[in-house]
C-alpha atoms as a PDB file:
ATOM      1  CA  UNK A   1     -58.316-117.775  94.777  1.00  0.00           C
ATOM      2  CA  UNK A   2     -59.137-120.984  93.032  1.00  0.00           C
ATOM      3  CA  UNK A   3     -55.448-120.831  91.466  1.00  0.00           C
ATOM      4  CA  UNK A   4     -54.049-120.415  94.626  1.00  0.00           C
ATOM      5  CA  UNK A   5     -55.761-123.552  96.475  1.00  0.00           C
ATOM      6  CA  UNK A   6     -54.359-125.578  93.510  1.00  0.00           C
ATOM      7  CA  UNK A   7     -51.327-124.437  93.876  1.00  0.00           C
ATOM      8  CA  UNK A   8     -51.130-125.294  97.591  1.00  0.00           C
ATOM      9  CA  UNK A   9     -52.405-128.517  97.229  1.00  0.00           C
ATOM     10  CA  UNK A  10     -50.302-130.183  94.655  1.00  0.00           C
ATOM     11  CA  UNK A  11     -47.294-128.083  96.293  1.00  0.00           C
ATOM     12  CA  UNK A  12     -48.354-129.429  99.882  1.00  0.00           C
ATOM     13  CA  UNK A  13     -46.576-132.513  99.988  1.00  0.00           C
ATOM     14  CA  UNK A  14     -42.927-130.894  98.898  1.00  0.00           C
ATOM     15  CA  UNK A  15     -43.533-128.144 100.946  1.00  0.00           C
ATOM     16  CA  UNK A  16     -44.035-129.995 104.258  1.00  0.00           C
ATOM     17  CA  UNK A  17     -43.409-133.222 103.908  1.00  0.00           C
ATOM     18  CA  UNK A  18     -39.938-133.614 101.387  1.00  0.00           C
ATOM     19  CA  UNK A  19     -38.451-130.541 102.565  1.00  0.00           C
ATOM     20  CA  UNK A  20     -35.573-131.426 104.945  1.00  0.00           C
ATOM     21  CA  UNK A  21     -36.120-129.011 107.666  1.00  0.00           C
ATOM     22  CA  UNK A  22     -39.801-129.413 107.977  1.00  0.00           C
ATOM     23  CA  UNK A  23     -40.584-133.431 107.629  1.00  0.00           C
ATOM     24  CA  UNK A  24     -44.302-132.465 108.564  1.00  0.00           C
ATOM     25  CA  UNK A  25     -46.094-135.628 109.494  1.00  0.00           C
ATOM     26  CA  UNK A  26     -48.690-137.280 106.249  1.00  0.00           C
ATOM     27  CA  UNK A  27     -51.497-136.617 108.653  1.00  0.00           C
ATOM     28  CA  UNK A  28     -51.033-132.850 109.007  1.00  0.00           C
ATOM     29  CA  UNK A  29     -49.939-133.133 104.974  1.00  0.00           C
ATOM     30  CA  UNK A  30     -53.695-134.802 104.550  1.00  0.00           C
ATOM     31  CA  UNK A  31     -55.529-132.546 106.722  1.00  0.00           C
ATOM     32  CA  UNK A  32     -54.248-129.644 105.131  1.00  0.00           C
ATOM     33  CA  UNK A  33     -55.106-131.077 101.584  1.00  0.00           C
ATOM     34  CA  UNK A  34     -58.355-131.398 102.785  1.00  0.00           C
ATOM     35  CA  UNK A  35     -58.880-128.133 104.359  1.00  0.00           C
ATOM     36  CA  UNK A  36     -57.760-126.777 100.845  1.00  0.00           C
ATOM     37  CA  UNK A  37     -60.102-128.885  99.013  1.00  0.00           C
ATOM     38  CA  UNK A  38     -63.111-127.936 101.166  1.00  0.00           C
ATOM     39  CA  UNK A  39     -62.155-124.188 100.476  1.00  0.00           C
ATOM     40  CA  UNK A  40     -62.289-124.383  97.130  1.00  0.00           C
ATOM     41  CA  UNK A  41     -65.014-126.520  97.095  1.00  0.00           C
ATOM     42  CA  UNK A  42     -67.084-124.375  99.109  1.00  0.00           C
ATOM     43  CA  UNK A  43     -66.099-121.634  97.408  1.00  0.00           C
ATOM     44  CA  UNK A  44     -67.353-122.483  93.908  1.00  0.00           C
ATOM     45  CA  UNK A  45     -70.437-124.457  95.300  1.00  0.00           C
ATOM     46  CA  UNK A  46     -71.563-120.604  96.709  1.00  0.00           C
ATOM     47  CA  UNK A  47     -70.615-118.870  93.267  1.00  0.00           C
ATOM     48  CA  UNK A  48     -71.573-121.280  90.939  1.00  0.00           C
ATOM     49  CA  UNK A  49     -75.414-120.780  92.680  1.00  0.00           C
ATOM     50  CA  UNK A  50     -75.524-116.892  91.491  1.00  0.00           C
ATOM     51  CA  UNK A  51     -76.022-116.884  87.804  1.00  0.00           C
ATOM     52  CA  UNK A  52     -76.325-113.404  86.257  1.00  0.00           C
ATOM     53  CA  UNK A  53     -80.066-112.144  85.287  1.00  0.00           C
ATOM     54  CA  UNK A  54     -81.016-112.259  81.708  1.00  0.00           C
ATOM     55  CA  UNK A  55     -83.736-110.170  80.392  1.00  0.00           C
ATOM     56  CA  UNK A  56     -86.974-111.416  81.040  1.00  0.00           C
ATOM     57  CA  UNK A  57     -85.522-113.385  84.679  1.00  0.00           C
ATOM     58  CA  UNK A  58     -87.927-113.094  87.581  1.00  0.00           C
ATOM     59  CA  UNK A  59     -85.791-110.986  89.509  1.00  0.00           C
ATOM     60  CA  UNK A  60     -87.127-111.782  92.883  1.00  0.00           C
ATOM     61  CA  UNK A  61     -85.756-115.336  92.317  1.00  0.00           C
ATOM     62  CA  UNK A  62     -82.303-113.795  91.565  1.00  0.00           C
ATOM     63  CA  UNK A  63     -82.183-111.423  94.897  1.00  0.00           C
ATOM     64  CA  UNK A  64     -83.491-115.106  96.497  1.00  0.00           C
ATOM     65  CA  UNK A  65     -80.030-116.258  95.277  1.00  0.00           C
ATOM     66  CA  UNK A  66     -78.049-113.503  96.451  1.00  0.00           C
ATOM     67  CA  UNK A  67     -79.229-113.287  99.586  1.00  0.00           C
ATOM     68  CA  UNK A  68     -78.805-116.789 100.326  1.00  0.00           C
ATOM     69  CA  UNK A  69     -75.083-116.552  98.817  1.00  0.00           C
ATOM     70  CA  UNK A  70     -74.630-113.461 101.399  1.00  0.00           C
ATOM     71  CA  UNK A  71     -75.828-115.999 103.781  1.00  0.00           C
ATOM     72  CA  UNK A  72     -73.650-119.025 102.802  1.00  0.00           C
ATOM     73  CA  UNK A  73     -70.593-116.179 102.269  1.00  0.00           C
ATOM     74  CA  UNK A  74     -70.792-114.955 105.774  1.00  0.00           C
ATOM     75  CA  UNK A  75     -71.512-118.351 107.835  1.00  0.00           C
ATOM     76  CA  UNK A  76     -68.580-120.099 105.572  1.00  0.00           C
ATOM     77  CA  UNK A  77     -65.718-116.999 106.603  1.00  0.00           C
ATOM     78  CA  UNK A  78     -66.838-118.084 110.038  1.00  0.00           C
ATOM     79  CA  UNK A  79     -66.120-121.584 109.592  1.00  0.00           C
ATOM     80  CA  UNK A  80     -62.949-120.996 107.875  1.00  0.00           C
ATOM     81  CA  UNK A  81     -61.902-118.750 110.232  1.00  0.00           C
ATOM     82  CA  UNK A  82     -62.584-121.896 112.952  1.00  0.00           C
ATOM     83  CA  UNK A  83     -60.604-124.432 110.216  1.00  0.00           C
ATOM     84  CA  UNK A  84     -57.575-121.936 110.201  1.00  0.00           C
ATOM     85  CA  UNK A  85     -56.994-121.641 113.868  1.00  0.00           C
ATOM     86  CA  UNK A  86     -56.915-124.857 113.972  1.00  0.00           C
ATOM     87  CA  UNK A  87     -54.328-125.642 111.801  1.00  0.00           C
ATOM     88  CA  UNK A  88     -51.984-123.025 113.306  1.00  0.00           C
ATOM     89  CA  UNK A  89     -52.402-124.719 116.243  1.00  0.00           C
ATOM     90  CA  UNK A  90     -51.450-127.990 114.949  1.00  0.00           C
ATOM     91  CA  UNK A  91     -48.699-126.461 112.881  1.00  0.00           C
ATOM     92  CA  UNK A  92     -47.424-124.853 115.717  1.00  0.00           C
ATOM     93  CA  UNK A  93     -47.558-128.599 117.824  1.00  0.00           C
ATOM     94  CA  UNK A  94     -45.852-130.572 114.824  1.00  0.00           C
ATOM     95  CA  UNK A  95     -42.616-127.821 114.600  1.00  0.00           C
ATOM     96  CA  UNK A  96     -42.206-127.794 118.661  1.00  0.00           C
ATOM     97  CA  UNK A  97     -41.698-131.972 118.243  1.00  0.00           C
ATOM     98  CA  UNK A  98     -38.785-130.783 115.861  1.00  0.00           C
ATOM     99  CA  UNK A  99     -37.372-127.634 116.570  1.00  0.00           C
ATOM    100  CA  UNK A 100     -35.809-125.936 120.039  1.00  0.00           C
ATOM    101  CA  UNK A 101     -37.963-122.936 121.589  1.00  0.00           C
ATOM    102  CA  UNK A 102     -35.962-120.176 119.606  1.00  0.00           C
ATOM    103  CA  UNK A 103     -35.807-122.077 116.001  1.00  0.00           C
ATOM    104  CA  UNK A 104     -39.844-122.843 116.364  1.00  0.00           C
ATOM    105  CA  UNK A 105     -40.708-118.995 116.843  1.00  0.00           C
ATOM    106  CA  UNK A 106     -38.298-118.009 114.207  1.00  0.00           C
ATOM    107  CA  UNK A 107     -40.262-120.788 112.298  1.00  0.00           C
ATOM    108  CA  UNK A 108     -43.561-119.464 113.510  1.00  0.00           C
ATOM    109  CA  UNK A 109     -43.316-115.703 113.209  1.00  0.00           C
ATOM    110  CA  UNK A 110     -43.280-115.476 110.044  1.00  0.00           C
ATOM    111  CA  UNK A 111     -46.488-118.299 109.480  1.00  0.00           C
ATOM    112  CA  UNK A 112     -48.029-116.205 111.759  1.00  0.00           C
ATOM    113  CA  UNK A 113     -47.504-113.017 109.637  1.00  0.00           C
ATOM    114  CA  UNK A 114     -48.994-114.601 106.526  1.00  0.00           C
ATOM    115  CA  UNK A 115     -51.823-115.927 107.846  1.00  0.00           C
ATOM    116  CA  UNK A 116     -52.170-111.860 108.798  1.00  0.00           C
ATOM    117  CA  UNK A 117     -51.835-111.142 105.407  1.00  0.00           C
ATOM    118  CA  UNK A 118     -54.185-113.873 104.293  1.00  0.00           C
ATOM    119  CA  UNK A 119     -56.749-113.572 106.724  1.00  0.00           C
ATOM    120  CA  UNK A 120     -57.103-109.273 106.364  1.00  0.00           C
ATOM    121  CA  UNK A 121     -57.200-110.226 102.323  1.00  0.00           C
ATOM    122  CA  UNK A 122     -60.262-112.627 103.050  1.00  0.00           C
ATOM    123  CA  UNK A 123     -61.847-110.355 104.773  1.00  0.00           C
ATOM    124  CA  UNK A 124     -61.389-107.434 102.769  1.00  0.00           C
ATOM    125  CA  UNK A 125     -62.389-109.607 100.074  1.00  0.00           C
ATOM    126  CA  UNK A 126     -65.413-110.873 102.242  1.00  0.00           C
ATOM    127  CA  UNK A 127     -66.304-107.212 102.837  1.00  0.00           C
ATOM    128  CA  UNK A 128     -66.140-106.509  99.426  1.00  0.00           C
ATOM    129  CA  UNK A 129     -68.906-109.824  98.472  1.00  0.00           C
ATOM    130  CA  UNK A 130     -71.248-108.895 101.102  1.00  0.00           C
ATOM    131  CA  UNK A 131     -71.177-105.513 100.192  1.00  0.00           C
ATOM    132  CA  UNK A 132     -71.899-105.987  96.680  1.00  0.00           C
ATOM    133  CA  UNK A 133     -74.586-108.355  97.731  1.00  0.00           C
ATOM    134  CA  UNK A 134     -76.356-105.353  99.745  1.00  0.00           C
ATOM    135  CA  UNK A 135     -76.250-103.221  96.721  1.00  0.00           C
ATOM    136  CA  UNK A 136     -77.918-105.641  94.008  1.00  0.00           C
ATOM    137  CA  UNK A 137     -80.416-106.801  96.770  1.00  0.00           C
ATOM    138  CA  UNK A 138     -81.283-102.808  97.330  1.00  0.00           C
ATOM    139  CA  UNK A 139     -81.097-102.007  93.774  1.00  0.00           C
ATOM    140  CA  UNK A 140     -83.513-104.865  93.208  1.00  0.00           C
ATOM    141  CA  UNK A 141     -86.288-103.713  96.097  1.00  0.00           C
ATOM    142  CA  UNK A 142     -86.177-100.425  94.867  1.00  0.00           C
END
């Protein structure tokens, strides 16, 4: 995921802004470099947290950890969930300044479809943290 934020953010600027057919304004350019950044940010802040018990770790400090990154993990897909509407929404206002009603849904549709795609892939990946979270913290009660 980390390659893929990279990739969007130095690709941003051509992709929205240089491109002839979009001419996306800087500010929507900035905002979505930013959005990006706080992604990734956010994302290793919450992993780099978790390190992996040695032996001889207290491992009630380690479920401590993993509890709180099930925590983080779950209130952060919230928030991003919140970030993302909001920047189909002002994706969605930028193109209708540009296009006619039938070029901005043939615009949109597909946006719409992968953001689909990415959001069921973040939350199957979600899913897929939290649940891994439940096991270590049962397998470390037990």
């Amino acid at each position: 995921s980390s390659a893929c934020a990279v990739f969007v953010i130095v690709s941003a600027p051509f992709a929205f802004h240089y491109n002839p057919v979009m001419e996306m304004s800087w500010a929507f350019i900035i905002g979505t470099e930013i959005l990006m950044l706080t992604a990734l940010f956010f994302n290793w802040f919450f992993h780099s947290r978790v390190n992996a018990p040695t032996p001889g770790d207290d491992l009630l400090a380690f479920a401590t950890s993993v509890k709180l990154l099930r925590k983080r993990y779950r209130y952060w897909m919230r928030i991003g969930f919140c970030l993302m509407a909001v920047w189909f929404i002002w994706i969605a206002v930028e193109l209708s300044f540009r296009f006619e009603i039938r070029e901005l849904l043939l615009t949109l549709i597909p946006i719409v479809i992968g953001g689909l795609i990415g959001a069921l892939a973040g939350l199957r990946l979600d899913r897929k943290v939290i649940s891994r979270c439940d096991e270590i913290i049962k397998e470390i009660e037990r």
